[in-house]
PDB file of N, CA and C in Angstrom:
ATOM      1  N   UNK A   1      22.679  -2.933   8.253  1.00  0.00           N
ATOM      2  CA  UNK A   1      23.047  -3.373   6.914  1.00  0.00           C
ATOM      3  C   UNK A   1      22.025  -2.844   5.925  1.00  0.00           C
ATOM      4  N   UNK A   2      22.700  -2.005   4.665  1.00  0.00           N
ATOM      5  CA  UNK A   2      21.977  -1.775   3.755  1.00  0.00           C
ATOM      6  C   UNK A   2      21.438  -2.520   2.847  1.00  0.00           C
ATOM      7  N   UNK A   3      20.232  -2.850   2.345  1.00  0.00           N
ATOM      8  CA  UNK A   3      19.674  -4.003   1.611  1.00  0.00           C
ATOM      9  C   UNK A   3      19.747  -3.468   0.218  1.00  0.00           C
ATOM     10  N   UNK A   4      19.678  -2.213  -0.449  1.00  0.00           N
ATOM     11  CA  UNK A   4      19.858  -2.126  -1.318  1.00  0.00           C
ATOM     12  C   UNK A   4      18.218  -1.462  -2.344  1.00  0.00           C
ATOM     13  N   UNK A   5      17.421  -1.528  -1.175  1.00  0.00           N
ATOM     14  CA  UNK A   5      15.710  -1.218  -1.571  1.00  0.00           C
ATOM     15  C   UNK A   5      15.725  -0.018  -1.041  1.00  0.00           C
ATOM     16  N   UNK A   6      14.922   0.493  -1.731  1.00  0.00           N
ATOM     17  CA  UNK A   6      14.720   1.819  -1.149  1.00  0.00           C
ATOM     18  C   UNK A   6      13.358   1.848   0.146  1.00  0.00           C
ATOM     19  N   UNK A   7      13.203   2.579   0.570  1.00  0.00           N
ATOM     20  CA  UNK A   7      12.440   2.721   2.017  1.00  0.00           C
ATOM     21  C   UNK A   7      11.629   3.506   1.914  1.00  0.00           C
ATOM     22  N   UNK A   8      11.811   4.356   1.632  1.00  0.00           N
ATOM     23  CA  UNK A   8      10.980   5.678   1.328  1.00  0.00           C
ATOM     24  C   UNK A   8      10.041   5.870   0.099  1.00  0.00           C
ATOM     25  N   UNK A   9       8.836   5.752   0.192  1.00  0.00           N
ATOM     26  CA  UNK A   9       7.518   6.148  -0.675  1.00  0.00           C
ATOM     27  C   UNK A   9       8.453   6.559  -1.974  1.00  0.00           C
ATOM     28  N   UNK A  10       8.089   5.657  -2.781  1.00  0.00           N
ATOM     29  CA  UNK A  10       8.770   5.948  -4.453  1.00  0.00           C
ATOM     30  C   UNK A  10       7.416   5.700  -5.319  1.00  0.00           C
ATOM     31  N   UNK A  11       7.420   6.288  -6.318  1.00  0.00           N
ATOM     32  CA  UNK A  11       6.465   6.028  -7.773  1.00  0.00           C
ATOM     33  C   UNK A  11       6.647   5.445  -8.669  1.00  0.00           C
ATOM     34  N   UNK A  12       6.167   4.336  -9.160  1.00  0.00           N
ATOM     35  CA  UNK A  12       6.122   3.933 -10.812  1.00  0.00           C
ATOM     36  C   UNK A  12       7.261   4.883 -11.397  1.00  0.00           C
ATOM     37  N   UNK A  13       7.916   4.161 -11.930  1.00  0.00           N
ATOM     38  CA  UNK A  13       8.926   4.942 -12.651  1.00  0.00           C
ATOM     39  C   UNK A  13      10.198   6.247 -12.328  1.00  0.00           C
ATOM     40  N   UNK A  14      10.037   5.704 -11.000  1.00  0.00           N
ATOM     41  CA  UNK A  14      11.159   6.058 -10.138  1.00  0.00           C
ATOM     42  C   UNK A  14      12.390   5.583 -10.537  1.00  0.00           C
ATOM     43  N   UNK A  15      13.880   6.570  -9.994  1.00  0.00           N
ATOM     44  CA  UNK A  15      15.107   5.806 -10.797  1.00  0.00           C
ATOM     45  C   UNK A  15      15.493   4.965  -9.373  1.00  0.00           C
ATOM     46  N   UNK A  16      14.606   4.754  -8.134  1.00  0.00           N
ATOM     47  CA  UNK A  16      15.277   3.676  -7.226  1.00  0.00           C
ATOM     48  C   UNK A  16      13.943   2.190  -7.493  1.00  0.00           C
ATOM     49  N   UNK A  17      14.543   1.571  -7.046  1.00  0.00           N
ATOM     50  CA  UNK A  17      13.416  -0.202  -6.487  1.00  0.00           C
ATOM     51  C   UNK A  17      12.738   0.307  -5.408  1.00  0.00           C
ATOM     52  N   UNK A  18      12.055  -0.303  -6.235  1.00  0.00           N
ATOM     53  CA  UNK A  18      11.457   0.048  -4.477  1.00  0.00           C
ATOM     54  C   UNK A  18      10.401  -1.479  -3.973  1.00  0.00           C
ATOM     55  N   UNK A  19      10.284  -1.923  -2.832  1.00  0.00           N
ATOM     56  CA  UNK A  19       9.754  -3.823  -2.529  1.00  0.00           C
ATOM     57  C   UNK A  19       9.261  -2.790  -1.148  1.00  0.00           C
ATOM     58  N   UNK A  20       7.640  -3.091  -1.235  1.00  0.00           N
ATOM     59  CA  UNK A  20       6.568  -2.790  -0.141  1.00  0.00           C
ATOM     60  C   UNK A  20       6.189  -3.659   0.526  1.00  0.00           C
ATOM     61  N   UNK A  21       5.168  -3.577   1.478  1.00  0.00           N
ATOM     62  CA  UNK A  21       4.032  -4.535   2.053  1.00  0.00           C
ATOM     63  C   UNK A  21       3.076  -3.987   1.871  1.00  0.00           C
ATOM     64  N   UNK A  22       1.960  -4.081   0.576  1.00  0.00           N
ATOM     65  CA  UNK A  22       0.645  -3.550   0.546  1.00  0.00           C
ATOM     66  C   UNK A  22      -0.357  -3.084   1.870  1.00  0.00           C
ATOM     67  N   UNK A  23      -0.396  -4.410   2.947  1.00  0.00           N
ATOM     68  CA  UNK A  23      -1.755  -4.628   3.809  1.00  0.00           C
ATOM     69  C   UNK A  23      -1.165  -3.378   4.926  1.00  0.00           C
ATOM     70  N   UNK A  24       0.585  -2.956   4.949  1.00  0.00           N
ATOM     71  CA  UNK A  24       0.898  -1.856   6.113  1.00  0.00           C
ATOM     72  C   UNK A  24       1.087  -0.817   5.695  1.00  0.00           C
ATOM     73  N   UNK A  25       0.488  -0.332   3.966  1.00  0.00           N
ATOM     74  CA  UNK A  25       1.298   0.780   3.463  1.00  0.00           C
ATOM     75  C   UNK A  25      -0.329   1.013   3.065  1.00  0.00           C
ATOM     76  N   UNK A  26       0.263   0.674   1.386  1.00  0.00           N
ATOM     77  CA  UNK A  26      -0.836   1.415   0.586  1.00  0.00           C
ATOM     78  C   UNK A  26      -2.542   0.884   0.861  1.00  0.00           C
ATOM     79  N   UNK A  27      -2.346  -0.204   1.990  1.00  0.00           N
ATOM     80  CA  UNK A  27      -3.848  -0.715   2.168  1.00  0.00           C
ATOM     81  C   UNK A  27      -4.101  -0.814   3.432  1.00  0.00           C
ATOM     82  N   UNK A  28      -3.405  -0.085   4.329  1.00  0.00           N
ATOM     83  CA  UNK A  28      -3.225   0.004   5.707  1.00  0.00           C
ATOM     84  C   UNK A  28      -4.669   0.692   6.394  1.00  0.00           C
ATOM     85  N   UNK A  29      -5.536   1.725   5.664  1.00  0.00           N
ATOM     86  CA  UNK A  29      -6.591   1.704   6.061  1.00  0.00           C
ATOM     87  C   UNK A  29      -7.873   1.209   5.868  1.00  0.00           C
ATOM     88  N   UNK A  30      -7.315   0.010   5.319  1.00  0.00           N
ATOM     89  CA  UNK A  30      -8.545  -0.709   4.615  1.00  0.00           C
ATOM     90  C   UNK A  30      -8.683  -2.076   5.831  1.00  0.00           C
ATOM     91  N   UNK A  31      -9.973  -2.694   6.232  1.00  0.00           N
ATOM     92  CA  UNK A  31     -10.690  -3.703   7.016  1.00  0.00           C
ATOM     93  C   UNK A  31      -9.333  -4.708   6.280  1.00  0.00           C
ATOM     94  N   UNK A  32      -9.424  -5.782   7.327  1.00  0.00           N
ATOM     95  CA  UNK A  32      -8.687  -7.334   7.114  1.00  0.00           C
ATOM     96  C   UNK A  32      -9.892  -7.534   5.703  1.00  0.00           C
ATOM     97  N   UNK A  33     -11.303  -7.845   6.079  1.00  0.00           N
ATOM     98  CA  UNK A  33     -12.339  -8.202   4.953  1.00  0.00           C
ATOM     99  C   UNK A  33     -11.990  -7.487   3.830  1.00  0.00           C
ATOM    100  N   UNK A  34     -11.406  -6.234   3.685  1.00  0.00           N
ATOM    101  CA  UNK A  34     -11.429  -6.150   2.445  1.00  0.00           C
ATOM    102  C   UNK A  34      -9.802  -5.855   1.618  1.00  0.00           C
ATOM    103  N   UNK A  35      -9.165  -6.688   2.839  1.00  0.00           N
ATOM    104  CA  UNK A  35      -7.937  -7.254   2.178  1.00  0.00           C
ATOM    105  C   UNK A  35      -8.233  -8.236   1.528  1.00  0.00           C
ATOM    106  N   UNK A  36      -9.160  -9.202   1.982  1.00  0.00           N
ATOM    107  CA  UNK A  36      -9.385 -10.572   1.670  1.00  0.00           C
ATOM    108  C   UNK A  36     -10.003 -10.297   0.032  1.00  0.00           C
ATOM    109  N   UNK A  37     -10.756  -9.171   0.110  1.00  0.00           N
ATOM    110  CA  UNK A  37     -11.904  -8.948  -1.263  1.00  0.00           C
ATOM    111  C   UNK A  37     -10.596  -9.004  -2.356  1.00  0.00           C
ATOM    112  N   UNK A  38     -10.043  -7.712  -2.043  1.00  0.00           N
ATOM    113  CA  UNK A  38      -8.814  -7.764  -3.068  1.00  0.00           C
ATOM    114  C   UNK A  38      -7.585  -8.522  -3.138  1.00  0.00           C
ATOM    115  N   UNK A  39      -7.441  -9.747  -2.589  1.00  0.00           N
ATOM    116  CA  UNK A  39      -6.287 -10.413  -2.301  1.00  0.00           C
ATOM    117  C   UNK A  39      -5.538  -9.815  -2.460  1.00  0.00           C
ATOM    118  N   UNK A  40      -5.129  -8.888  -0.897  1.00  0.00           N
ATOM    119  CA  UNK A  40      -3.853  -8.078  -0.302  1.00  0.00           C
ATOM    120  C   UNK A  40      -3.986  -9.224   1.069  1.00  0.00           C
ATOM    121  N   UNK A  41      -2.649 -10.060   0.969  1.00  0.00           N
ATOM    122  CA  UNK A  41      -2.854 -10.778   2.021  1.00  0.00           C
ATOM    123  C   UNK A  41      -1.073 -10.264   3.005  1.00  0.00           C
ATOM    124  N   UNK A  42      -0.874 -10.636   3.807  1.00  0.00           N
ATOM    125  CA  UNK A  42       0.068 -10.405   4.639  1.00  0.00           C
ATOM    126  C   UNK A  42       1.562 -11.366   4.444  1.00  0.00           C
ATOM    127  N   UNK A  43       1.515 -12.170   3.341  1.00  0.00           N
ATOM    128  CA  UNK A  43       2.673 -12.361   2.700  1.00  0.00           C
ATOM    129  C   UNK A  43       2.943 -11.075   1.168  1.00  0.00           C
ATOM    130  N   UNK A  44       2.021 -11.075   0.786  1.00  0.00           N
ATOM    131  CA  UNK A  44       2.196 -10.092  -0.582  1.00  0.00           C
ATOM    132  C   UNK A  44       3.083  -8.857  -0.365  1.00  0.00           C
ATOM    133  N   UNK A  45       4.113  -8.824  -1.373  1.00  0.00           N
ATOM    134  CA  UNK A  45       4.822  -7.972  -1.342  1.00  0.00           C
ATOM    135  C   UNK A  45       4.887  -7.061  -2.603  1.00  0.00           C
ATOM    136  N   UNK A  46       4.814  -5.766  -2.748  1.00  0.00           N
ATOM    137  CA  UNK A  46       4.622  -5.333  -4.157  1.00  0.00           C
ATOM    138  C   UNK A  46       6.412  -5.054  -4.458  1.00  0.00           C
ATOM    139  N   UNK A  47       6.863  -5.256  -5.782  1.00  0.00           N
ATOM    140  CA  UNK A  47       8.108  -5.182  -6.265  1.00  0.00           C
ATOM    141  C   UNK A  47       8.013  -4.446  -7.122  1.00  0.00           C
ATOM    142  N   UNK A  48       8.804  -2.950  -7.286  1.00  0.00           N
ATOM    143  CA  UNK A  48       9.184  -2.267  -8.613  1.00  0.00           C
ATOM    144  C   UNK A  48      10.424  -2.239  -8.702  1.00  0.00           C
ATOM    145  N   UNK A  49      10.713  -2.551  -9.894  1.00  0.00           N
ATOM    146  CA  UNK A  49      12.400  -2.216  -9.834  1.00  0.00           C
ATOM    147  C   UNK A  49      12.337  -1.609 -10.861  1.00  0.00           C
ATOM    148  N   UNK A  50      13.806  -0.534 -10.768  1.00  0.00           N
ATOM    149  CA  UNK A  50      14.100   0.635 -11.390  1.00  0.00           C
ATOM    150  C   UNK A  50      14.967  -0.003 -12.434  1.00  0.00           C
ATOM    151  N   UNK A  51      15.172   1.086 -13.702  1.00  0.00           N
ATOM    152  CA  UNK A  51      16.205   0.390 -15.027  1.00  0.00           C
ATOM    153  C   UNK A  51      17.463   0.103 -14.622  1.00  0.00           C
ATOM    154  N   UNK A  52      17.571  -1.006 -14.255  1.00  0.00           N
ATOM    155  CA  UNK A  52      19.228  -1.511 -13.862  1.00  0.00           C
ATOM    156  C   UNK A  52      19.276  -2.642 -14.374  1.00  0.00           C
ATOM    157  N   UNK A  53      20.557  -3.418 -13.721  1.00  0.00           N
ATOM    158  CA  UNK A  53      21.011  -4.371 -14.265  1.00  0.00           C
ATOM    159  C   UNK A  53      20.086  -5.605 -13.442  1.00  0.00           C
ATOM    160  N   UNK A  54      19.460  -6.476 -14.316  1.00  0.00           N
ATOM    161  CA  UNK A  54      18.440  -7.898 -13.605  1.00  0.00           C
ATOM    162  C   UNK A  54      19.194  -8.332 -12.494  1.00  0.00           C
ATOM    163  N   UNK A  55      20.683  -8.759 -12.765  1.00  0.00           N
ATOM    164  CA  UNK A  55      21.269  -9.507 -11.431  1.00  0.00           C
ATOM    165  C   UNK A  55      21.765  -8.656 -10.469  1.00  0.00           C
ATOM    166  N   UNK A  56      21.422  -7.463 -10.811  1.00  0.00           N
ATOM    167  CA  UNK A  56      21.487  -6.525  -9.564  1.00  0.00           C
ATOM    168  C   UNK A  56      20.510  -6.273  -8.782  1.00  0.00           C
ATOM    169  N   UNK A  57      19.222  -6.548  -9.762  1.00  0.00           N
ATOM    170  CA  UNK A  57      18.150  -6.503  -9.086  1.00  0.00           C
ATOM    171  C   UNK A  57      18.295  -7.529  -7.746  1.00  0.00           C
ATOM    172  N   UNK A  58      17.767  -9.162  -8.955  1.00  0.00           N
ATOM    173  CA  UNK A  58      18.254  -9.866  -7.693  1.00  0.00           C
ATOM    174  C   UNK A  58      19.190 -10.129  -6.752  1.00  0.00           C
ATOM    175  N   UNK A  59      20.337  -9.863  -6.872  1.00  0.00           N
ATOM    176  CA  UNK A  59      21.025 -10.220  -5.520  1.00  0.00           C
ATOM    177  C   UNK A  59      20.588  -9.112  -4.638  1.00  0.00           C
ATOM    178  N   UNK A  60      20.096  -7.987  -5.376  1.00  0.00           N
ATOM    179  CA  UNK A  60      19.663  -6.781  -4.051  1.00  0.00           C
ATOM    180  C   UNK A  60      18.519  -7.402  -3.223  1.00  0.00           C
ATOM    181  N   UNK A  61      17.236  -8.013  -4.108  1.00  0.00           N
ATOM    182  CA  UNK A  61      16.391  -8.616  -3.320  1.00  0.00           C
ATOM    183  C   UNK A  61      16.385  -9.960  -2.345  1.00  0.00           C
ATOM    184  N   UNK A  62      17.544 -10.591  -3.204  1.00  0.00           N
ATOM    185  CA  UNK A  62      18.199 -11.634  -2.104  1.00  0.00           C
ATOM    186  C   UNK A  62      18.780 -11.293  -0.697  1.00  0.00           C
ATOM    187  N   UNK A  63      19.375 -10.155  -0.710  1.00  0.00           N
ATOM    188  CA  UNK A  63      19.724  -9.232   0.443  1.00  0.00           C
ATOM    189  C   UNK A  63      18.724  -8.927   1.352  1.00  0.00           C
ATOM    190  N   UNK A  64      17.691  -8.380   0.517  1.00  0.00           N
ATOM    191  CA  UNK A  64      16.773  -7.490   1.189  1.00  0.00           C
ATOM    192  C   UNK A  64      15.953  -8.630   2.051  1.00  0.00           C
ATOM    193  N   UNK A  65      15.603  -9.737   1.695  1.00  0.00           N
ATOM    194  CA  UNK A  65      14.639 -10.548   2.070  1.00  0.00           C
ATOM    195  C   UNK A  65      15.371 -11.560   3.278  1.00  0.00           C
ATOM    196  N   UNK A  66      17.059 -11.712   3.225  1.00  0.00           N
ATOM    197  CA  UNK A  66      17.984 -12.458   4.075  1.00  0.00           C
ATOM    198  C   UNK A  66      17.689 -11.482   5.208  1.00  0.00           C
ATOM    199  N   UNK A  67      17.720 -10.196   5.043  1.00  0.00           N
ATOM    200  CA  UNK A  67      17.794  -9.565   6.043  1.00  0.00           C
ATOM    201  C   UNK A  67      16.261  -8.951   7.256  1.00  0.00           C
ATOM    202  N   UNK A  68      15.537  -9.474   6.144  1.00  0.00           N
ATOM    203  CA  UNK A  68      13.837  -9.536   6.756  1.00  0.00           C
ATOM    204  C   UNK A  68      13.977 -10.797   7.470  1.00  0.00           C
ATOM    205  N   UNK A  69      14.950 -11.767   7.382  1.00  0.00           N
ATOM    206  CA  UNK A  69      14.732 -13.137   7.901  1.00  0.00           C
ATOM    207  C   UNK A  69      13.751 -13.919   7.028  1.00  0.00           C
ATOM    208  N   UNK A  70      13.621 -13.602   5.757  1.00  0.00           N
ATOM    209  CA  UNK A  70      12.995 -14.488   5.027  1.00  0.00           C
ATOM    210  C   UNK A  70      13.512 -15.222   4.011  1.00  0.00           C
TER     211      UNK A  70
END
């Protein structure tokens, strides 16, 4: 099932959303300690969304997160 997020490494101002996990991506080579320094903790999720419609946003992220089991 498609969630509607994109998956693939996107930029600021990308025309897709894109919903990460900091501590396995962009902070993946950084110590647990200095997750803790920068509060990157293992619930944090980073969210960009692209110029669309708000309730498209959310029901996409409602999707996306039903389907993480969260």
């Amino acid at each position: 099932m498609r969630s509607g997020w994109s998956i693939s490494p996107n930029t600021i101002g990308d025309a897709r959303s894109l919903m990460c996990h900091p501590a396995r991506i962009a902070h993946a080579g950084m110590t647990q300690d200095d997750h803790v320094c920068i509060g990157v903790t293992e619930g944090l999720l980073r969210i960009d969304a692209a110029p669309e419609d708000v309730e498209d946003v959310k029901e996409d992220l409602d999707r996306t997160l039903s389907v993480a089991g969260l």
